[in-house]
N, C-alpha and C. Protein backbone atom coordinates (compact mmCIF):
# COMPACT_ATOMS: atom_id res chain seq x y z
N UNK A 1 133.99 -15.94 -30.82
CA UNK A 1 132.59 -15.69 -30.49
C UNK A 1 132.53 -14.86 -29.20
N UNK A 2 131.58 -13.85 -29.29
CA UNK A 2 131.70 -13.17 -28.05
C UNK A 2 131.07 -13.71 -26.72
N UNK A 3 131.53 -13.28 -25.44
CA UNK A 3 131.12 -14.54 -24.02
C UNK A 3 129.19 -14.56 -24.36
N UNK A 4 129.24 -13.53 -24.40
CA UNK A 4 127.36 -13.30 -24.31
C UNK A 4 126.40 -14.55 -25.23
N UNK A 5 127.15 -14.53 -26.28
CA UNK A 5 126.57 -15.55 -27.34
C UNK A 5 126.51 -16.83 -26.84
N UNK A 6 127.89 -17.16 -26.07
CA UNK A 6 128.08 -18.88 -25.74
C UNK A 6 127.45 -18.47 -24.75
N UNK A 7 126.97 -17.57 -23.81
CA UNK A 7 126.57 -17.93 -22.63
C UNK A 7 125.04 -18.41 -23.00
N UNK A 8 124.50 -17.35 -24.05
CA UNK A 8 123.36 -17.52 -24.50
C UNK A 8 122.95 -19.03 -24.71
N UNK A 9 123.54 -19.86 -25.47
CA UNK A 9 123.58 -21.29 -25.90
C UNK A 9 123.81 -21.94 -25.12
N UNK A 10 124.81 -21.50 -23.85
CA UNK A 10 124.78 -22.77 -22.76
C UNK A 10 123.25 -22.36 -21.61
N UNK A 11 123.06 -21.46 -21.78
CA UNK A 11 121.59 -21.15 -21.15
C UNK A 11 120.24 -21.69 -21.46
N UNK A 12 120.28 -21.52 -22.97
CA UNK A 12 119.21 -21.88 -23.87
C UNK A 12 119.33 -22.92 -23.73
N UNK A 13 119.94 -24.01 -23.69
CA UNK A 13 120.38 -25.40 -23.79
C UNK A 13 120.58 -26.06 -22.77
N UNK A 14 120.68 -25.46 -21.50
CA UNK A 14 120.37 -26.60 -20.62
C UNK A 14 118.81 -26.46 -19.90
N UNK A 15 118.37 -25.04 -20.25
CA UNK A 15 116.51 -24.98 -20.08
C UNK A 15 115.96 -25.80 -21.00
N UNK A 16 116.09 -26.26 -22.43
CA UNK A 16 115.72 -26.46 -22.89
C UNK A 16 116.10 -28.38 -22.79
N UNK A 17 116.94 -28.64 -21.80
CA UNK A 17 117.68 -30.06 -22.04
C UNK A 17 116.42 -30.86 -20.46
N UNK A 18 116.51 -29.69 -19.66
CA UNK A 18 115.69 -30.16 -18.16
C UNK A 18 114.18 -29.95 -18.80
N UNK A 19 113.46 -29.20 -19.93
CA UNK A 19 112.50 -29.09 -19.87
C UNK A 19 112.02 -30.26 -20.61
N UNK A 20 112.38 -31.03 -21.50
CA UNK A 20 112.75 -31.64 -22.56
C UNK A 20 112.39 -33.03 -21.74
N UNK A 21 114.16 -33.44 -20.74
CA UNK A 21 114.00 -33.99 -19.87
C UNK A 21 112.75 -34.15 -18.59
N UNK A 22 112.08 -33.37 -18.58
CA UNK A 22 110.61 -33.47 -17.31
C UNK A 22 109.86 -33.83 -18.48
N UNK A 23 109.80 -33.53 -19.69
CA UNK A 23 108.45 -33.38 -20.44
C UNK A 23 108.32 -34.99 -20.97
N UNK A 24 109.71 -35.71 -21.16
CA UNK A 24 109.71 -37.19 -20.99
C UNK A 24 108.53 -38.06 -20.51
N UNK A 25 108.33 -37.53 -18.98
CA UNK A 25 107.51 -38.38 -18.29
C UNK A 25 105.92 -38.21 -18.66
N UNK A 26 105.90 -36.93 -19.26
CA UNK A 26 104.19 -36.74 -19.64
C UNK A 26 103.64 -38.19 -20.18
N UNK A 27 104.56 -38.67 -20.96
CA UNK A 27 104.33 -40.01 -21.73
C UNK A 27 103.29 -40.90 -20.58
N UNK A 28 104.03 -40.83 -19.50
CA UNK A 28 104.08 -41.90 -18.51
C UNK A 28 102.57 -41.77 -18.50
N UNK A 29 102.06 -40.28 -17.88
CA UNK A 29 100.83 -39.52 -17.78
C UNK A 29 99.90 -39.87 -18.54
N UNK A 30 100.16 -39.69 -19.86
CA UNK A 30 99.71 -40.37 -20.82
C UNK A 30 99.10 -41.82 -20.73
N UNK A 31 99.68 -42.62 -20.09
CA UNK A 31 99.24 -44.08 -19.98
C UNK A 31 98.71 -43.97 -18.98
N UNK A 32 99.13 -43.57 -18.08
CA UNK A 32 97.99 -43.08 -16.92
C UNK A 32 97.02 -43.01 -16.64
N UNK A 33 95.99 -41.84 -17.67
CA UNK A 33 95.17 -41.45 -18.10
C UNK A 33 94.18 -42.54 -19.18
N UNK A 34 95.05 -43.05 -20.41
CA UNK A 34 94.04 -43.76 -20.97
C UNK A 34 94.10 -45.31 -20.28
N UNK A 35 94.43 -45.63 -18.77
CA UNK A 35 94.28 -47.00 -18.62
C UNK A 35 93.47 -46.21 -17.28
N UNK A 36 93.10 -45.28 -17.18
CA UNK A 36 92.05 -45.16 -16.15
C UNK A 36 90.91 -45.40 -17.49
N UNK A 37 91.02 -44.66 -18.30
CA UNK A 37 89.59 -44.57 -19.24
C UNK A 37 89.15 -45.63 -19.67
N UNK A 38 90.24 -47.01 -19.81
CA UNK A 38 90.03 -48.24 -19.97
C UNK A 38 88.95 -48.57 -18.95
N UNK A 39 89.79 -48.51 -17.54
CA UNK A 39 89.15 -49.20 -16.62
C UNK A 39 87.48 -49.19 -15.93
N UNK A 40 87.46 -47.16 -16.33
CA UNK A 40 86.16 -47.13 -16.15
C UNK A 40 85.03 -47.31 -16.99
N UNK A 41 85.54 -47.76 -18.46
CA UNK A 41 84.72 -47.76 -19.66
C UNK A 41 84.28 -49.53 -19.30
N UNK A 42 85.10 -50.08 -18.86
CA UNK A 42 85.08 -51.63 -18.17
C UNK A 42 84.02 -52.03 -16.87
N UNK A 43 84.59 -50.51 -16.19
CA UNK A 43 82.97 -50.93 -15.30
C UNK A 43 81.68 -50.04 -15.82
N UNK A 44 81.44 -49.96 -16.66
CA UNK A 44 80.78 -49.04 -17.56
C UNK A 44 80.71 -48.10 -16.56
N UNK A 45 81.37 -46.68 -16.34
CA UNK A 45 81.10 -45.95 -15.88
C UNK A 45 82.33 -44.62 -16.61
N UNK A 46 82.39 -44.64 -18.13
CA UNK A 46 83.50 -43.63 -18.18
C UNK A 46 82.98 -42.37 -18.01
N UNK A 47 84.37 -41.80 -17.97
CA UNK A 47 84.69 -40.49 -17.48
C UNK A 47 84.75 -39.93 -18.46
N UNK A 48 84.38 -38.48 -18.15
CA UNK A 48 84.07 -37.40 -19.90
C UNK A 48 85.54 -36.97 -20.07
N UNK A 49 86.36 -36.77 -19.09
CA UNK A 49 87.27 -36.14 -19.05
C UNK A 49 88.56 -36.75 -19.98
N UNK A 50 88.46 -37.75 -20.01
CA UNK A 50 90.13 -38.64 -20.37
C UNK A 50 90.24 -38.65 -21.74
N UNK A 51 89.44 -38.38 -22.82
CA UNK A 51 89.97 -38.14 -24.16
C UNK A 51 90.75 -37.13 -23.98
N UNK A 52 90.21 -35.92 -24.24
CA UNK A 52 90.55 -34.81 -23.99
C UNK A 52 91.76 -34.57 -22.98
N UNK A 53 92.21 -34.79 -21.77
CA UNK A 53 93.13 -34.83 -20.54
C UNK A 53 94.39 -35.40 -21.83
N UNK A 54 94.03 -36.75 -21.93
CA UNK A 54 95.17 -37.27 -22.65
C UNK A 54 95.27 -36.64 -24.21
N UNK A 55 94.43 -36.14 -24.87
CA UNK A 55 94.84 -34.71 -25.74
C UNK A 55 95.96 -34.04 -25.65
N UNK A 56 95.55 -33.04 -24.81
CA UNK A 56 95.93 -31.70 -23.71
C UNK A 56 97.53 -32.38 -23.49
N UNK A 57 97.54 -33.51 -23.25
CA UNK A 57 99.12 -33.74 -22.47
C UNK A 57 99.70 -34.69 -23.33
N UNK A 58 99.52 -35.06 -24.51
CA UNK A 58 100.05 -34.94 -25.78
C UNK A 58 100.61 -34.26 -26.29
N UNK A 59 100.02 -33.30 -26.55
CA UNK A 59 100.30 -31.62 -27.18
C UNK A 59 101.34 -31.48 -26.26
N UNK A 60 101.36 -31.06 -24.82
CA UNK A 60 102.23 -31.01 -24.31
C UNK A 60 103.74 -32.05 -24.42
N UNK A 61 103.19 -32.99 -24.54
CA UNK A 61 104.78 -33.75 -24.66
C UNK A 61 105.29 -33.43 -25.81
N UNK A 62 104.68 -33.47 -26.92
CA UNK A 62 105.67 -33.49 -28.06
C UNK A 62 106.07 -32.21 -27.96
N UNK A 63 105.05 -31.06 -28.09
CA UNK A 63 105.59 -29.62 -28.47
C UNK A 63 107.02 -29.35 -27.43
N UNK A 64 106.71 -29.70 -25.84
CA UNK A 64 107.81 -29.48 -24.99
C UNK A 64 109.18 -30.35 -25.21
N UNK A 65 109.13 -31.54 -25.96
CA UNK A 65 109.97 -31.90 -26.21
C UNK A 65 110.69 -32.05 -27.67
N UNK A 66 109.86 -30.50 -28.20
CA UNK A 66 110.69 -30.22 -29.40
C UNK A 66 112.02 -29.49 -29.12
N UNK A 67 112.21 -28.22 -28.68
CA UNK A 67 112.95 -27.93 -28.54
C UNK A 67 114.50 -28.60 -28.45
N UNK A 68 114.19 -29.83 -27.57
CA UNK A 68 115.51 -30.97 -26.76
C UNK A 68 115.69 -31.61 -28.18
N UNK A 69 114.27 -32.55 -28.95
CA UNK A 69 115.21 -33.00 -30.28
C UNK A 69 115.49 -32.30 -30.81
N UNK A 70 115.42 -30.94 -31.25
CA UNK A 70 116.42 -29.94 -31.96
C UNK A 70 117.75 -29.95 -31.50
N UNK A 71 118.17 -29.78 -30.22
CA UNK A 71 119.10 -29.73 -29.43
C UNK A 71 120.20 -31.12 -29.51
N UNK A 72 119.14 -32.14 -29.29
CA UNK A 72 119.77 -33.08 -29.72
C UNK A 72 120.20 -33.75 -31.52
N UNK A 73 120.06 -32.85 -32.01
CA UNK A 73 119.86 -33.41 -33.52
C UNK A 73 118.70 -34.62 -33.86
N UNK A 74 117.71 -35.10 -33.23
CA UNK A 74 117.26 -35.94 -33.42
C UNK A 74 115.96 -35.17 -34.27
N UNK A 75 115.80 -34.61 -35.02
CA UNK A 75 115.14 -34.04 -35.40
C UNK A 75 115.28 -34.69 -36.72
N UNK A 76 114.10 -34.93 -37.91
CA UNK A 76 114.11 -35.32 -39.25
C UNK A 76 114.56 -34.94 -39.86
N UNK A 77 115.74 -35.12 -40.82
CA UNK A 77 116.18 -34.48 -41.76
C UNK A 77 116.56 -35.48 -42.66
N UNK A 78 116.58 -35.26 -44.09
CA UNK A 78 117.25 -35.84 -44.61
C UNK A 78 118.66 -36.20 -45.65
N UNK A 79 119.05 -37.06 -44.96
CA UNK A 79 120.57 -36.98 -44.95
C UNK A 79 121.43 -37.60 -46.05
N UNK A 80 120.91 -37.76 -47.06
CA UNK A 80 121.00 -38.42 -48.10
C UNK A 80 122.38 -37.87 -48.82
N UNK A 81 122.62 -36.43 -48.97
CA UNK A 81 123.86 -35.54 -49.31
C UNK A 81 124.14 -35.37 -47.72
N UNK A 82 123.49 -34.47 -47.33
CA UNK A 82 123.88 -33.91 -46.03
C UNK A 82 125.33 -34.24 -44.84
N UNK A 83 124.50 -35.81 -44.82
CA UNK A 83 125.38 -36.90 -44.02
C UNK A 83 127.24 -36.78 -44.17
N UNK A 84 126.90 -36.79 -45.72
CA UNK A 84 127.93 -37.10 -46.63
C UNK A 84 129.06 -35.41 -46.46
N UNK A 85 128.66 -34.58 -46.14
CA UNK A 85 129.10 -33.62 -46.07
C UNK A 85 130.31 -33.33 -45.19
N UNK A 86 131.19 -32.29 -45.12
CA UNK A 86 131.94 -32.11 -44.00
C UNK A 86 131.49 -31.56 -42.91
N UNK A 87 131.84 -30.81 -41.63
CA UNK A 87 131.10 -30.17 -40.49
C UNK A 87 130.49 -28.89 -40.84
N UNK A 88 131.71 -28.61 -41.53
CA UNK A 88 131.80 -26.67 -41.65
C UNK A 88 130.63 -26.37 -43.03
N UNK A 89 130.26 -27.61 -43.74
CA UNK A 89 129.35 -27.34 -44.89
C UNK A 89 128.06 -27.83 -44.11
N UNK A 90 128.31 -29.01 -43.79
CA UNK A 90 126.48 -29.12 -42.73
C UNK A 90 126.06 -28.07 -41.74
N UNK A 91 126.85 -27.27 -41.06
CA UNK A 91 127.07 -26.11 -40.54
C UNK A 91 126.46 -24.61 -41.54
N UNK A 92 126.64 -24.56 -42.64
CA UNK A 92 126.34 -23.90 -43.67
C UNK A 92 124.68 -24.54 -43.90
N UNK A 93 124.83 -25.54 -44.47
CA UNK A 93 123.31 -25.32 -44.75
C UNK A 93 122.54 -25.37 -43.46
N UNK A 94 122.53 -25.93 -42.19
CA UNK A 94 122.12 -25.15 -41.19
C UNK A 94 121.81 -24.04 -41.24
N UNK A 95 122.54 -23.36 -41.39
CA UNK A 95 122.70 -21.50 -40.80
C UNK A 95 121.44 -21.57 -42.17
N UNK A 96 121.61 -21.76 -43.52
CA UNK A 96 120.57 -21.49 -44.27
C UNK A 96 118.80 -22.14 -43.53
N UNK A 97 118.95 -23.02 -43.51
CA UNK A 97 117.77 -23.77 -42.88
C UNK A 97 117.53 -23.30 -41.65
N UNK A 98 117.92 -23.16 -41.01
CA UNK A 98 117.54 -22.11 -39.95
C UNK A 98 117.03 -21.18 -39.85
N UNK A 99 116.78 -20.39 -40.83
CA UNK A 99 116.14 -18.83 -41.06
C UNK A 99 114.87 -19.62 -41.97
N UNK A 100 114.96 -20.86 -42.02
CA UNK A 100 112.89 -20.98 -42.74
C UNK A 100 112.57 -21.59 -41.46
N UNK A 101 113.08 -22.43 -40.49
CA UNK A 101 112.83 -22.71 -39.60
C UNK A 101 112.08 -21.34 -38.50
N UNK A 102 113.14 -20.20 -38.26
CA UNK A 102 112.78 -19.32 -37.48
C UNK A 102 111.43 -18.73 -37.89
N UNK A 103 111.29 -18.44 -39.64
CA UNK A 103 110.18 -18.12 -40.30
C UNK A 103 108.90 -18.31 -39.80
N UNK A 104 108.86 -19.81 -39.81
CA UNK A 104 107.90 -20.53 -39.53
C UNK A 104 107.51 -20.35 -38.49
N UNK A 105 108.69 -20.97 -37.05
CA UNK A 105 108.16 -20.83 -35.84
C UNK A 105 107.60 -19.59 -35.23
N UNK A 106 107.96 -18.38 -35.97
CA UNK A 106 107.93 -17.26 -35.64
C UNK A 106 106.08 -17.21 -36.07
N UNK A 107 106.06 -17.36 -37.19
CA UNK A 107 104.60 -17.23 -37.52
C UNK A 107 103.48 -17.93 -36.59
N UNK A 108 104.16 -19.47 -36.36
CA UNK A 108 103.51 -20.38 -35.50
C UNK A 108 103.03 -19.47 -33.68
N UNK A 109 104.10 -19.02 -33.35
CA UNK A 109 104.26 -18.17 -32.11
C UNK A 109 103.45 -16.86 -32.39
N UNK A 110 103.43 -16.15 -33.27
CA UNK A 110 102.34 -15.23 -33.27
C UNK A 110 100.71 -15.91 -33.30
N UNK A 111 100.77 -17.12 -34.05
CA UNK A 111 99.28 -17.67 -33.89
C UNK A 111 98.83 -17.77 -32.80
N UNK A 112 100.13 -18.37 -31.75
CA UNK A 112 99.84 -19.05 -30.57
C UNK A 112 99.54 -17.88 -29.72
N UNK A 113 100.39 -16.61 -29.96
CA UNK A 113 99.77 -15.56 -28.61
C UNK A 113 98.79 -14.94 -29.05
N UNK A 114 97.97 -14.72 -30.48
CA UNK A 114 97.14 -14.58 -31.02
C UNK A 114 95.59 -15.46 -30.09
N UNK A 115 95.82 -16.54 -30.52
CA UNK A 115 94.76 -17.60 -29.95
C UNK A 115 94.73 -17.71 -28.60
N UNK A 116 95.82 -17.57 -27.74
CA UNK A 116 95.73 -17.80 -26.06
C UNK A 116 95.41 -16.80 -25.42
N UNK A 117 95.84 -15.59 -26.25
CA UNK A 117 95.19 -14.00 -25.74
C UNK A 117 94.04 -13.90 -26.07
N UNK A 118 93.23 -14.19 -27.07
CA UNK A 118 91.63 -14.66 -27.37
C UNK A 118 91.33 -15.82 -26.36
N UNK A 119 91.38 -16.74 -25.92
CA UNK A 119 90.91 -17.96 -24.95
C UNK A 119 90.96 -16.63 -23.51
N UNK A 120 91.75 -16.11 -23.01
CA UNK A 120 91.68 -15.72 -21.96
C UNK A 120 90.61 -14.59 -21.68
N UNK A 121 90.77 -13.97 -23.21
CA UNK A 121 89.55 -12.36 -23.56
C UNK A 121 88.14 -13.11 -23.04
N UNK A 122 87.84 -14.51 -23.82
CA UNK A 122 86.34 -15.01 -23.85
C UNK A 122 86.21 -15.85 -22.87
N UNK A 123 87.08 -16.38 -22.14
CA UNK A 123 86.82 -17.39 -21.50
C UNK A 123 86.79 -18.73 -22.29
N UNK A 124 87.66 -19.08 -23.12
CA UNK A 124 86.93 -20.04 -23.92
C UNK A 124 87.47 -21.16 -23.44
N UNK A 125 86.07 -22.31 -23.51
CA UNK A 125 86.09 -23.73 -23.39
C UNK A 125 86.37 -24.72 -24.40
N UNK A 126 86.29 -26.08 -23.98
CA UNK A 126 86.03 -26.90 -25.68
C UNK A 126 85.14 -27.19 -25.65
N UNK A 127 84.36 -27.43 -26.87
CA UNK A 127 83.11 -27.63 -26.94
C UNK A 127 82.67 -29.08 -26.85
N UNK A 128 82.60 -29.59 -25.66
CA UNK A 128 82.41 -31.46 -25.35
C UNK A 128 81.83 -31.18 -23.97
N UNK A 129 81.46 -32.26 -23.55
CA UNK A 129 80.36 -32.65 -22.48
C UNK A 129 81.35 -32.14 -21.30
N UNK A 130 82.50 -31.97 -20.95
CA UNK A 130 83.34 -31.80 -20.36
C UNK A 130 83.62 -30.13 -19.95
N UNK A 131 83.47 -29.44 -21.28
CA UNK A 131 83.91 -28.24 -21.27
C UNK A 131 85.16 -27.90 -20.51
N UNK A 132 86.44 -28.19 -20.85
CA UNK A 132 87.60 -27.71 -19.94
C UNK A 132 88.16 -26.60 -20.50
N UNK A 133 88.63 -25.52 -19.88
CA UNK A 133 88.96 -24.36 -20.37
C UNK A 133 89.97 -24.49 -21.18
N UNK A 134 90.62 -23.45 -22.00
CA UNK A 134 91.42 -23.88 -23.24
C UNK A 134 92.84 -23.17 -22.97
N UNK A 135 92.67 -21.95 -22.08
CA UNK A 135 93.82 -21.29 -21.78
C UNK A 135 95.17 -22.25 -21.19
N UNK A 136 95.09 -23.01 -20.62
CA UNK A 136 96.14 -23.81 -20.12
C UNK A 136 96.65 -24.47 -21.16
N UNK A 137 96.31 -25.55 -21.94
CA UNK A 137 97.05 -25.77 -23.08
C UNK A 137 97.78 -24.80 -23.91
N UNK A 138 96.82 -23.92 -24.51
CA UNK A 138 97.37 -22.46 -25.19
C UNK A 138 98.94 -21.82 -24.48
N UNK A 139 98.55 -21.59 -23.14
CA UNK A 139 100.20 -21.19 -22.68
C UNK A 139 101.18 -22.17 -23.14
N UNK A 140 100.96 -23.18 -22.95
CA UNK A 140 102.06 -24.31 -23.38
C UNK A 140 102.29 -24.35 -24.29
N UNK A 141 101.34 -24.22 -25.08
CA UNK A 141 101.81 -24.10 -27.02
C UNK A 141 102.53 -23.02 -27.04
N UNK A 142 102.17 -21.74 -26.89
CA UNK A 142 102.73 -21.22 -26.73
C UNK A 142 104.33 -20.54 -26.11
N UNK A 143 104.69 -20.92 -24.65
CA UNK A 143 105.65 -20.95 -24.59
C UNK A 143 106.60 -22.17 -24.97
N UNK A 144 105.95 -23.28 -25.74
CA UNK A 144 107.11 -24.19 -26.73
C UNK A 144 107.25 -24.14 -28.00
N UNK A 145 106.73 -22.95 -28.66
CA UNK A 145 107.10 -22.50 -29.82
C UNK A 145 108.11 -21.20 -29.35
N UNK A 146 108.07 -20.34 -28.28
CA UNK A 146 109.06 -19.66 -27.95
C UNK A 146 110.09 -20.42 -27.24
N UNK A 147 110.13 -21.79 -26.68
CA UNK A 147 111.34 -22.58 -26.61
C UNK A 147 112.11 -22.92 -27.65
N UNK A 148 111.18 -23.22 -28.91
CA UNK A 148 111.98 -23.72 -30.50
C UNK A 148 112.61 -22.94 -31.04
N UNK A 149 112.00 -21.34 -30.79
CA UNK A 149 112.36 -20.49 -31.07
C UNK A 149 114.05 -20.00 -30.38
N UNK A 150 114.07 -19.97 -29.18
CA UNK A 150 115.10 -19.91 -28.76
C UNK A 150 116.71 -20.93 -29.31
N UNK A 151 115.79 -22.21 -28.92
CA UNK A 151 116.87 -23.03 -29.64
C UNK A 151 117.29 -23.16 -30.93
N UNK A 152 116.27 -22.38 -31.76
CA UNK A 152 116.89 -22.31 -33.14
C UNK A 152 117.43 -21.36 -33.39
N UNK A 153 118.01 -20.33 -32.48
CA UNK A 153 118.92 -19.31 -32.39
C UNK A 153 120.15 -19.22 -31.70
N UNK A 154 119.94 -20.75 -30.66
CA UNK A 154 121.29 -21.35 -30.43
C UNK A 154 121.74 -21.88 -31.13
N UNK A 155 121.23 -23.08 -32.05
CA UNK A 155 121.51 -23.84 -32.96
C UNK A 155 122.06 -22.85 -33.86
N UNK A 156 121.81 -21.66 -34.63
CA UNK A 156 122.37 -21.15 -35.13
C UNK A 156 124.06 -20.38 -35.20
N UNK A 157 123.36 -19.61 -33.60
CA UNK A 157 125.00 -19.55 -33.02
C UNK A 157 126.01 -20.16 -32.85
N UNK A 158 125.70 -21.82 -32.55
CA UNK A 158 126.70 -22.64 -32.96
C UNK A 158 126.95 -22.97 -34.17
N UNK A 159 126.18 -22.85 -35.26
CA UNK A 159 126.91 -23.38 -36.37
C UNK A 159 127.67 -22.30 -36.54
N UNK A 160 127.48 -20.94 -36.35
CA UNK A 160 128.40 -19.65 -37.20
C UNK A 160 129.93 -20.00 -36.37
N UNK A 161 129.41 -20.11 -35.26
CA UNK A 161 131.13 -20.83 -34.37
C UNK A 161 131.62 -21.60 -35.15
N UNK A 162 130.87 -22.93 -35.44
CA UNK A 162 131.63 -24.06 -36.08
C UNK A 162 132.57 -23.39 -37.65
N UNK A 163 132.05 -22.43 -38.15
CA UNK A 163 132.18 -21.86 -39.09
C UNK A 163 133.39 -21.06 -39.02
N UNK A 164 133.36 -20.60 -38.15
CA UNK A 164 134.63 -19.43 -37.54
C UNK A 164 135.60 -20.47 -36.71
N UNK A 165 135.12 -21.52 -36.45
CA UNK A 165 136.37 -22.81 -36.26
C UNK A 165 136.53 -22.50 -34.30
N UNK A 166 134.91 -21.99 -33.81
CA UNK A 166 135.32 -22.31 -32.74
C UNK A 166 134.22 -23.36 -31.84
N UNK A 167 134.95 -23.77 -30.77
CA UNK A 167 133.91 -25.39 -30.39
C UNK A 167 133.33 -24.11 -29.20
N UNK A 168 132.17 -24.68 -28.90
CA UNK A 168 131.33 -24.26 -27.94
C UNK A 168 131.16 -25.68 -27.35
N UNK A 169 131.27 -25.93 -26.28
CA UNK A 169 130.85 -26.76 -25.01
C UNK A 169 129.31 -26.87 -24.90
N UNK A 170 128.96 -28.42 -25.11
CA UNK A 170 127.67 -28.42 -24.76
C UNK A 170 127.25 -28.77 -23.66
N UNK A 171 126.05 -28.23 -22.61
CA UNK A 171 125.91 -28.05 -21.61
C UNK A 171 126.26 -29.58 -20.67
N UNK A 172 125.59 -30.64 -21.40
CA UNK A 172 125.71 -31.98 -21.01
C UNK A 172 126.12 -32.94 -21.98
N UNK A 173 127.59 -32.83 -21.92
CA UNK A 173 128.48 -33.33 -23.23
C UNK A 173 128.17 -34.87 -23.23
N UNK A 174 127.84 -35.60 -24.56
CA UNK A 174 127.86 -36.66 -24.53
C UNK A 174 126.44 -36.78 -25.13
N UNK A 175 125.50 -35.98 -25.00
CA UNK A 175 123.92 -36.31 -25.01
C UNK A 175 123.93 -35.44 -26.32
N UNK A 176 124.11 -34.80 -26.63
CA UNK A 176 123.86 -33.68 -28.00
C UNK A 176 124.64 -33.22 -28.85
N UNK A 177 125.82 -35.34 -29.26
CA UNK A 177 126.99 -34.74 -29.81
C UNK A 177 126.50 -34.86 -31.61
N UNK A 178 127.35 -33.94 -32.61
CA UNK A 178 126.83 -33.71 -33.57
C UNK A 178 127.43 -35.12 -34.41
C-alpha cells in the first residue's frame, strides 16, 4: 500500500476516533437539558427552548458519532453468513458494500450542503415559539456526513490492504479491533 493511503487512514481515524470520543458526552448534555425542562415544567414555568436544544444535540450526537461506530465496527450488520466468513472474504464484501454506502452518503451530503446553503441564503428559523436559527445544526449534519464519508474511504482502504495481505496499524490499537 502506498505511505499516502495509510497515512490517509491513520488521519481519518484518529479525527474521527477524538470526534466520536467528545461527541460521547453530548449524551451527558442531553440529560442536562431535559432535567432542566423537568424542573421548570415543575415550577410551572417551562422554557420554550429545551425540546428543541435537546433535538439539535441529538442530531448531533448520533450523526457525530457515526463515523467512530463505523470505525469501530459497531455498526449493524448482519452477520448471519458474514460472521462465518474468513477476513480476506468479509474484506471483499466490504469493499462491495462500501460503494452503496459511499452512494448514499454522498447523496445524503449533497442534501446537507444543499439545505445549509439555503438556511444561511434566508436566514432560516424553526418554526416554534422559540424560533432558533437552523444554520448551526445544518453545519453539523453536514460536516458528519463528510466525516462518514471520509471513513468509508478508510474503511475501504483497509479492506483492499487486508486483501493484498497487508496490516495497517490502527490509530488506537485495541479499541477498533476487527
Amino acid at each position: 500500500m502506498p505511505n499516502w493511503t495509510i497515512a490517509y487512514v491513520r488521519r481519518v481515524e484518529a479525527l474521527n476516533y477524538r470526534i466520536g470520543r467528545a461527541s460521547m458526552y453530548l449524551l451527558f448534555v442531553i440529560m442536562g437539558i431535559l432535567l432542566w425542562s423537568s424542573v421548570t415544567k415543575v415550577l410551572k414555568v417551562p422554557s420554550l427552548w429545551t425540546l428543541e436544544m435537546a433535538q439539535f444535540t441529538l442530531v448531533a450526537y448520533y450523526l457525530l458519532g457515526a463515523p467512530y461506530s463505523i470505525q469501530l465496527g459497531a455498526n449493524v450488520r448482519m452477520d448471519l453468513i458474514y460472521a462465518r466468513l474468513p477476513i480476506r472474504q468479509q474484506a471483499g464484501w466490504d469493499i462491495f458494500t462500501v460503494f452503496c454506502l459511499l452512494f448514499y452518503l454522498g447523496v445524503m451530503l449533497w442534501g446537507a450542503v444543499d439545505s445549509t446553503l439555503y438556511s444561511f441564503q434566508i436566514g432560516e428559523r424553526a418554526p416554534s415559539a422559540w424560533r432558533p436559527v437552523l444554520w448551526p445544526i445544518k453545519v453539523i449534519i453536514t460536516l458528519a456526513f463528510l466525516l462518514m464519508i471520509l471513513q468509508a474511504l478508510a474503511h475501504l482502504i483497509r479492506d483492499i490492504a487486508i486483501l493484498r495481505g497487508v496490516e495497517i496499524a490502527r490509530p488506537f490499537a485495541g479499541e477498533a479491533d476487527r
